[in-house]
Protein backbone atom coordinates (compact mmCIF):
# COMPACT_ATOMS: atom_id res chain seq x y z
CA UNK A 1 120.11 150.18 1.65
CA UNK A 2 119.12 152.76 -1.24
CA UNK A 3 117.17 151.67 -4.68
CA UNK A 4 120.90 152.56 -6.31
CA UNK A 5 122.95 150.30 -4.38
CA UNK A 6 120.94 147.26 -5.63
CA UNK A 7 121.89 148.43 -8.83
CA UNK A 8 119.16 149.76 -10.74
CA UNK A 9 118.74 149.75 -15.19
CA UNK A 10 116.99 151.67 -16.97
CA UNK A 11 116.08 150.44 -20.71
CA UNK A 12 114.86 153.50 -22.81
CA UNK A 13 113.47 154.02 -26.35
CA UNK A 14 111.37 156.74 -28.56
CA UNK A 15 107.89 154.82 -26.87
CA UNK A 16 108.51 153.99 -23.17
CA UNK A 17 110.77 153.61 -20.13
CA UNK A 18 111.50 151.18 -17.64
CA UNK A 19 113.93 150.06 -15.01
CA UNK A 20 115.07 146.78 -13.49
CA UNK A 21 116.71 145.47 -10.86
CA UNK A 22 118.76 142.10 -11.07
CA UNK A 23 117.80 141.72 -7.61
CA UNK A 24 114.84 139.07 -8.39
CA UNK A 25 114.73 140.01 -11.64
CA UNK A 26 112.63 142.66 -10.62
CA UNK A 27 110.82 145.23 -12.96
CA UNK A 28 109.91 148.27 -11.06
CA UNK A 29 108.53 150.53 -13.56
CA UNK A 30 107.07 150.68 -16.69
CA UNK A 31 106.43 154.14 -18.44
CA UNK A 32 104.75 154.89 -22.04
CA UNK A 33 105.58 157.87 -23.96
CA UNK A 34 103.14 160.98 -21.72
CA UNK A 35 101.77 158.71 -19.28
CA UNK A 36 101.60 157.82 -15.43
CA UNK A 37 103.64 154.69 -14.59
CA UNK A 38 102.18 151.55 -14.94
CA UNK A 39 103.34 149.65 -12.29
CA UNK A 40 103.13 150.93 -8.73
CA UNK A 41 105.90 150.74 -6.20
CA UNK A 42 105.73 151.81 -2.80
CA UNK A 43 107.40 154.73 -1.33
CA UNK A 44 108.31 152.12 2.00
CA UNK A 45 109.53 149.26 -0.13
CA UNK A 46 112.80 148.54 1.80
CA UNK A 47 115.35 147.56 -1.03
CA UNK A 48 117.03 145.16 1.38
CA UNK A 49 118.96 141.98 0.47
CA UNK A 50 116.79 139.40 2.04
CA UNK A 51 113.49 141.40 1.26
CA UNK A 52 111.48 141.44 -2.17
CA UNK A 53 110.70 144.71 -3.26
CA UNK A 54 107.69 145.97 -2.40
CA UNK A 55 105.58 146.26 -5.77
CA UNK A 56 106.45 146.55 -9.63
CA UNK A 57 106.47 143.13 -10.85
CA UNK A 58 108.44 140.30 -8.03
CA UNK A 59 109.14 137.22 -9.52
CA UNK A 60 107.61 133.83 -7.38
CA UNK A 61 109.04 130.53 -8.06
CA UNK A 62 109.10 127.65 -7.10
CA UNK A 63 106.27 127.92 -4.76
CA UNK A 64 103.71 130.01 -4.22
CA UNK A 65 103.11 131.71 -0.73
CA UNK A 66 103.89 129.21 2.01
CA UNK A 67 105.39 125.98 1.13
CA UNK A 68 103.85 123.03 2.12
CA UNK A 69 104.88 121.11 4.11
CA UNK A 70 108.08 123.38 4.96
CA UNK A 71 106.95 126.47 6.71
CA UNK A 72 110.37 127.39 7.57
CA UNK A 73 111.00 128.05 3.69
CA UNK A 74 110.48 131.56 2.95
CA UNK A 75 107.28 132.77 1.31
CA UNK A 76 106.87 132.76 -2.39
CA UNK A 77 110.22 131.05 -2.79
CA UNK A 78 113.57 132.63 -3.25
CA UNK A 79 113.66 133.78 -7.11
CA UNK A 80 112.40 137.43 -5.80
CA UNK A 81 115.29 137.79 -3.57
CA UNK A 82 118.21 136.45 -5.49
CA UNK A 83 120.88 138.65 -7.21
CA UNK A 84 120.15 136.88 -10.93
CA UNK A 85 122.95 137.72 -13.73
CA UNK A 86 122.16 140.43 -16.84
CA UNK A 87 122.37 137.52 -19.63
CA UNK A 88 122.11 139.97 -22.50
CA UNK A 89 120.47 142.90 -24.58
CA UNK A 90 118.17 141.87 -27.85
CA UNK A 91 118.52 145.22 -29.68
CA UNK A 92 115.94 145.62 -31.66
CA UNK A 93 115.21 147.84 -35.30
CA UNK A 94 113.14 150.67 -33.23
CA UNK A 95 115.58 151.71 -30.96
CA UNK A 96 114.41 149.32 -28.25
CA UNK A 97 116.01 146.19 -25.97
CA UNK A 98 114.64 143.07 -24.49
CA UNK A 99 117.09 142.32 -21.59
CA UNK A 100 116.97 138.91 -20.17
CA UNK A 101 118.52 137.82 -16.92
CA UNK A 102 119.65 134.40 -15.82
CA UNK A 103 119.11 132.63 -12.54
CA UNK A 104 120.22 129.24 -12.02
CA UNK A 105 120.52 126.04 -9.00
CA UNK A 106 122.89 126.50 -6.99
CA UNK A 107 124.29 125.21 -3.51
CA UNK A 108 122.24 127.55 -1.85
CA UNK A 109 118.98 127.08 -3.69
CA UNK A 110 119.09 123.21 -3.33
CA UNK A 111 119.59 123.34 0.12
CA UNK A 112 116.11 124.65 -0.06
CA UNK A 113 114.64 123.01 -2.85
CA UNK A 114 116.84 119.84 -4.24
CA UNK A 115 116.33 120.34 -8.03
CA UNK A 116 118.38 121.66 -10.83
CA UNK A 117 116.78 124.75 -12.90
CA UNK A 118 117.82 127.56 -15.52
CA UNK A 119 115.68 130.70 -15.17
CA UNK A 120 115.55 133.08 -17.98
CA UNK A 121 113.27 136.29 -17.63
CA UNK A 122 113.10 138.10 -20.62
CA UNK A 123 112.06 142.00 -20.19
CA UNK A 124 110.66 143.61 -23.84
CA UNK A 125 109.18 147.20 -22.57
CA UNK A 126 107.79 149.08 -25.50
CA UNK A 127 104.36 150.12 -26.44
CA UNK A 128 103.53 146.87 -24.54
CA UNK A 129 105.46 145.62 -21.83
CA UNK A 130 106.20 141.98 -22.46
CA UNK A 131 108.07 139.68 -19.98
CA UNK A 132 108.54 135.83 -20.49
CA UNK A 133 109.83 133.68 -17.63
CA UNK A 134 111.50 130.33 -18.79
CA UNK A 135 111.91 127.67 -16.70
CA UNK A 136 114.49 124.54 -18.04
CA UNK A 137 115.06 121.32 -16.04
CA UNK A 138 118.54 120.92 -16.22
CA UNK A 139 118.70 117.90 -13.80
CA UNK A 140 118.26 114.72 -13.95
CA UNK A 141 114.68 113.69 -12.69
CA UNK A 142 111.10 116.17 -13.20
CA UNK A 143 110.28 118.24 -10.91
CA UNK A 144 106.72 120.29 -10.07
CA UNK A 145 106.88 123.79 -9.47
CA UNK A 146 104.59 127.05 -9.42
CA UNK A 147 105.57 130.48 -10.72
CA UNK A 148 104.04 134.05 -10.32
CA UNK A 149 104.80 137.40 -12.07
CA UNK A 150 103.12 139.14 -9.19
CA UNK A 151 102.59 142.46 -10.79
CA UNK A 152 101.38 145.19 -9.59
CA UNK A 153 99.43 147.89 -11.54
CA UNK A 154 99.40 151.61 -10.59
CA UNK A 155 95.98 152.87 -10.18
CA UNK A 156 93.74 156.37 -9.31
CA UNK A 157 91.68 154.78 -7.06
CA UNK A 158 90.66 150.97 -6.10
CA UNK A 159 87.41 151.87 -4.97
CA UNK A 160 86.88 153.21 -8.52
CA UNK A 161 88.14 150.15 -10.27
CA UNK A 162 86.85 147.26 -11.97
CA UNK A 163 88.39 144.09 -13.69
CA UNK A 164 86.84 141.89 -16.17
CA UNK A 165 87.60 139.01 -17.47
CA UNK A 166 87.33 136.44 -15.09
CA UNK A 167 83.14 136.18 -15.07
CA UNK A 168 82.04 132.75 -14.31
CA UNK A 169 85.88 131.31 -13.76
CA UNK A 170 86.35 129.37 -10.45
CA UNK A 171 87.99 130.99 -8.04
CA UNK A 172 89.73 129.85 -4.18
CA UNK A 173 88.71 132.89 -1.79
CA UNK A 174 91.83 132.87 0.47
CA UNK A 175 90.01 135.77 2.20
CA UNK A 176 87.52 133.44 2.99
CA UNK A 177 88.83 130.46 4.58
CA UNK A 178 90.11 129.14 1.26
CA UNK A 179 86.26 128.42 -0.34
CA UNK A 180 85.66 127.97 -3.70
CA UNK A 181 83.42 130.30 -5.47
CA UNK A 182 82.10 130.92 -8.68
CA UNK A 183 81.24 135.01 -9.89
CA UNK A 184 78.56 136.12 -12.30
CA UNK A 185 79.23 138.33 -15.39
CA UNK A 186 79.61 141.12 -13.82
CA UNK A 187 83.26 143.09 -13.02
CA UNK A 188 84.89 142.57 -10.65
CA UNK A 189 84.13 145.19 -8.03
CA UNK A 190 87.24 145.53 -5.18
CA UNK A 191 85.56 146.47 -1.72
CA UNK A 192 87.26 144.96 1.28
CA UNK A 193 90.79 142.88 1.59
CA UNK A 194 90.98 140.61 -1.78
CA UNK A 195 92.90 137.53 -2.29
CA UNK A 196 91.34 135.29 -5.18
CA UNK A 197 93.69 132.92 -6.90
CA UNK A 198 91.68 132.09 -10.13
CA UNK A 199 92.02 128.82 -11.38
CA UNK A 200 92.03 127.07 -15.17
CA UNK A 201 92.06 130.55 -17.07
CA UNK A 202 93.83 131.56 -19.73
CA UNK A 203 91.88 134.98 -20.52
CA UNK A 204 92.92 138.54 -20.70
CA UNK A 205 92.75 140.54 -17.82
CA UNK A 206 91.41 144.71 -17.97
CA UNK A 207 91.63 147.08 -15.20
CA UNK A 208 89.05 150.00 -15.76
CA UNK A 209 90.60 152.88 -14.13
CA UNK A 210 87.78 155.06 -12.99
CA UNK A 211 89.91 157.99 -11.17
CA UNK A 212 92.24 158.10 -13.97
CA UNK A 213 90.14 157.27 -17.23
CA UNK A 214 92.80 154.63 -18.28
CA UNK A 215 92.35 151.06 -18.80
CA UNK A 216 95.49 148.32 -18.43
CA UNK A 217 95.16 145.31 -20.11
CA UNK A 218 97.25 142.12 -18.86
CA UNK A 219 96.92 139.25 -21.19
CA UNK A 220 99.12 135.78 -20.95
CA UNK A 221 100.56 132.83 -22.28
CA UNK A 222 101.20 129.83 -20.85
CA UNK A 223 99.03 130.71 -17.54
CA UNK A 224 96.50 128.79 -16.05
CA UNK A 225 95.83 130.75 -13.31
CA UNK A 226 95.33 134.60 -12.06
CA UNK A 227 95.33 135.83 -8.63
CA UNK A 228 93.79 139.26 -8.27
CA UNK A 229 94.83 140.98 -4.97
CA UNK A 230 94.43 144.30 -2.50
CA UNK A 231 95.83 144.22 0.99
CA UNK A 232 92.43 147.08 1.71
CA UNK A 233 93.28 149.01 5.37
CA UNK A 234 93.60 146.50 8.10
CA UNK A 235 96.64 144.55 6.00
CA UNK A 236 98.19 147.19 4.22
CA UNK A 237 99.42 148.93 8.06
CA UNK A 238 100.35 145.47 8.96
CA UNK A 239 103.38 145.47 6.12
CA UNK A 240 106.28 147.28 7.13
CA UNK A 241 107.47 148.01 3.63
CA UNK A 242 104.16 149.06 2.41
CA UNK A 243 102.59 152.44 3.48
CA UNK A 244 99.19 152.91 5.31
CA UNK A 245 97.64 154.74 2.90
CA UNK A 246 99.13 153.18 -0.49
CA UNK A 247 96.25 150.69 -0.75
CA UNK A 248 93.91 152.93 -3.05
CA UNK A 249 96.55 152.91 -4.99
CA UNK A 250 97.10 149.64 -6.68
CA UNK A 251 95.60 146.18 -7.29
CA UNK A 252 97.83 143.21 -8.48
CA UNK A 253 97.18 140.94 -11.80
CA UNK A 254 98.75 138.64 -11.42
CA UNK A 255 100.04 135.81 -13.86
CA UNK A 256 100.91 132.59 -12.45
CA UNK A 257 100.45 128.96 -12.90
CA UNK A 258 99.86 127.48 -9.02
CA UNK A 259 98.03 124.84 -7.27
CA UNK A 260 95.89 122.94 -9.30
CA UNK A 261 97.74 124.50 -11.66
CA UNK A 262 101.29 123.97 -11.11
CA UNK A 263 103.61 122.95 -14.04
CA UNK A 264 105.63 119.39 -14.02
CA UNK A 265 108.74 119.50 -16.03
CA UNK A 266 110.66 116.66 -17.64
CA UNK A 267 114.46 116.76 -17.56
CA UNK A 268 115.67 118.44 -20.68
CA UNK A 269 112.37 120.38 -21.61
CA UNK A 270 111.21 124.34 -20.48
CA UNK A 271 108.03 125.73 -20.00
CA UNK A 272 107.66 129.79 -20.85
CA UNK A 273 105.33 131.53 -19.19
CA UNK A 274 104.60 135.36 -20.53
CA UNK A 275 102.76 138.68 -19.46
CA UNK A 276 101.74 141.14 -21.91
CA UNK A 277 100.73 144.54 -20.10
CA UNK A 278 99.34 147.33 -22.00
CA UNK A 279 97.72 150.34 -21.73
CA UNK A 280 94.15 151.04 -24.11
């Protein structure tokens, strides 16, 4: 299936471009006036119903990677491959919109996970690209869940990349066997395959592009946690909707409040979660 038959929107205005999908919600790109895209997508991303797409920004909830407990529940839970429903268009005094799309429980998502939600994810791309994810308990009892904007950001080259941000903040090393770690001050330096979730951080994220002389900031509200991740060589041909040599290409900041950090909601009450991505 093509890009265009999952239905594809563009939002436009005098300082940037991007487009959509209501497939998962799913920003794919993100383009300030006379630069490079922001967010990377790969060229083998399969556009499937069934499949998240392969980069931009996928939307996780309610869990985060494998369930537990349920490992025949599919990975990073089913918000990023749901059609979700256009709920409207803010316009706003400068020419711009923020679209927001709904996603709510149905049948088919409580046969998976038996709890009653509203999902709003609110899109504001301008000279910042802003997106808020709501989450309301519309049921009757809480309910815990964990949420990811898993974005991922277009870079020259990884191996001349660096991140800071996170110095001294705890971190689980899913590379390596799950340990807990702690860094130094220095950057973040990305040499080999990189899965970190970091946990009990609010702080803004910045991507020093080396290759090209850019730097993309991601901060957050509402986020306890980042996970900073690169699939390096050895994982990146083991994705069939990911191409061998795309890995240079782009690292993933991502926001996200999971594990330790997962969010309990009361019946009744929401819990917004936001991304602010910007270039300078």
């Amino acid at each position: 299936m093509s890009a265009e038959a999952l239905h594809k929107i563009t939002l436009t205005n005098p300082d940037s471009e991007a487009q959509l999908y209501p497939y998962g919600s799913h920003v794919s790109s993100w383009k300030p006036k006379g630069q490079k895209d922001v967010l990377f997508l790969s060229k083998s991303s399969l556009f499937t119903p069934g499949k998240a797409i392969r980069g931009g920004v996928p939307i996780i909830f309610p869990w985060f990677g494998p369930r537990q407990g349920h490992p025949e529940s599919p990975a990073h839970g089913f918000a990023r491959t749901t059609m979700w429903n256009v709920a409207g268009c803010d316009n706003r005094p400068n020419g711009s919109c923020a679209m927001s799309l709904e996603l709510t429980s149905s049948d088919a998502t409580r046969a998976i996970w038996p709890n009653d939600f509203l999902l709003r994810f609110t899109i504001a791309a301008e000279k910042k690209l802003t997106l808020s994810l709501s989450v309301t308990n519309t049921g009757r009892a809480p309910f815990t869940f964990e949420e990811a904007m898993h974005t991922y950001l277009a870079i020259g080259d990884i191996r001349q990349t660096t991140i800071t941000g996170l110095a001294g903040v705890q971190y689980i090393d899913k590379v390596d066997k799950f340990t807990r770690k702690t860094p130094g001050p220095e950057p973040i330096v990305i040499s080999g395959e990189t899965d970190r979730v970091y946990l009990n951080t609010r702080s803004t994220c910045v991507v020093d592009d080396g290759a090209w002389k850019r730097k993309i900031s991601v901060a957050k509200e509402n986020s306890n946690a980042t996970v900073v991740w690169n699939p390096w060589i050895e994982k990146a041909k083991a994705f069939a909707d990911f191409g061998d040599d795309e890995w240079p290409e782009m690292v993933c900041i991502e926001t996200c409040n999971v594990g330790e950090n997962s969010v309990t909601l009361e019946p009744g009450k929401s819990h917004v979660m936001t991304a602010i991505v910007s270039l300078g």
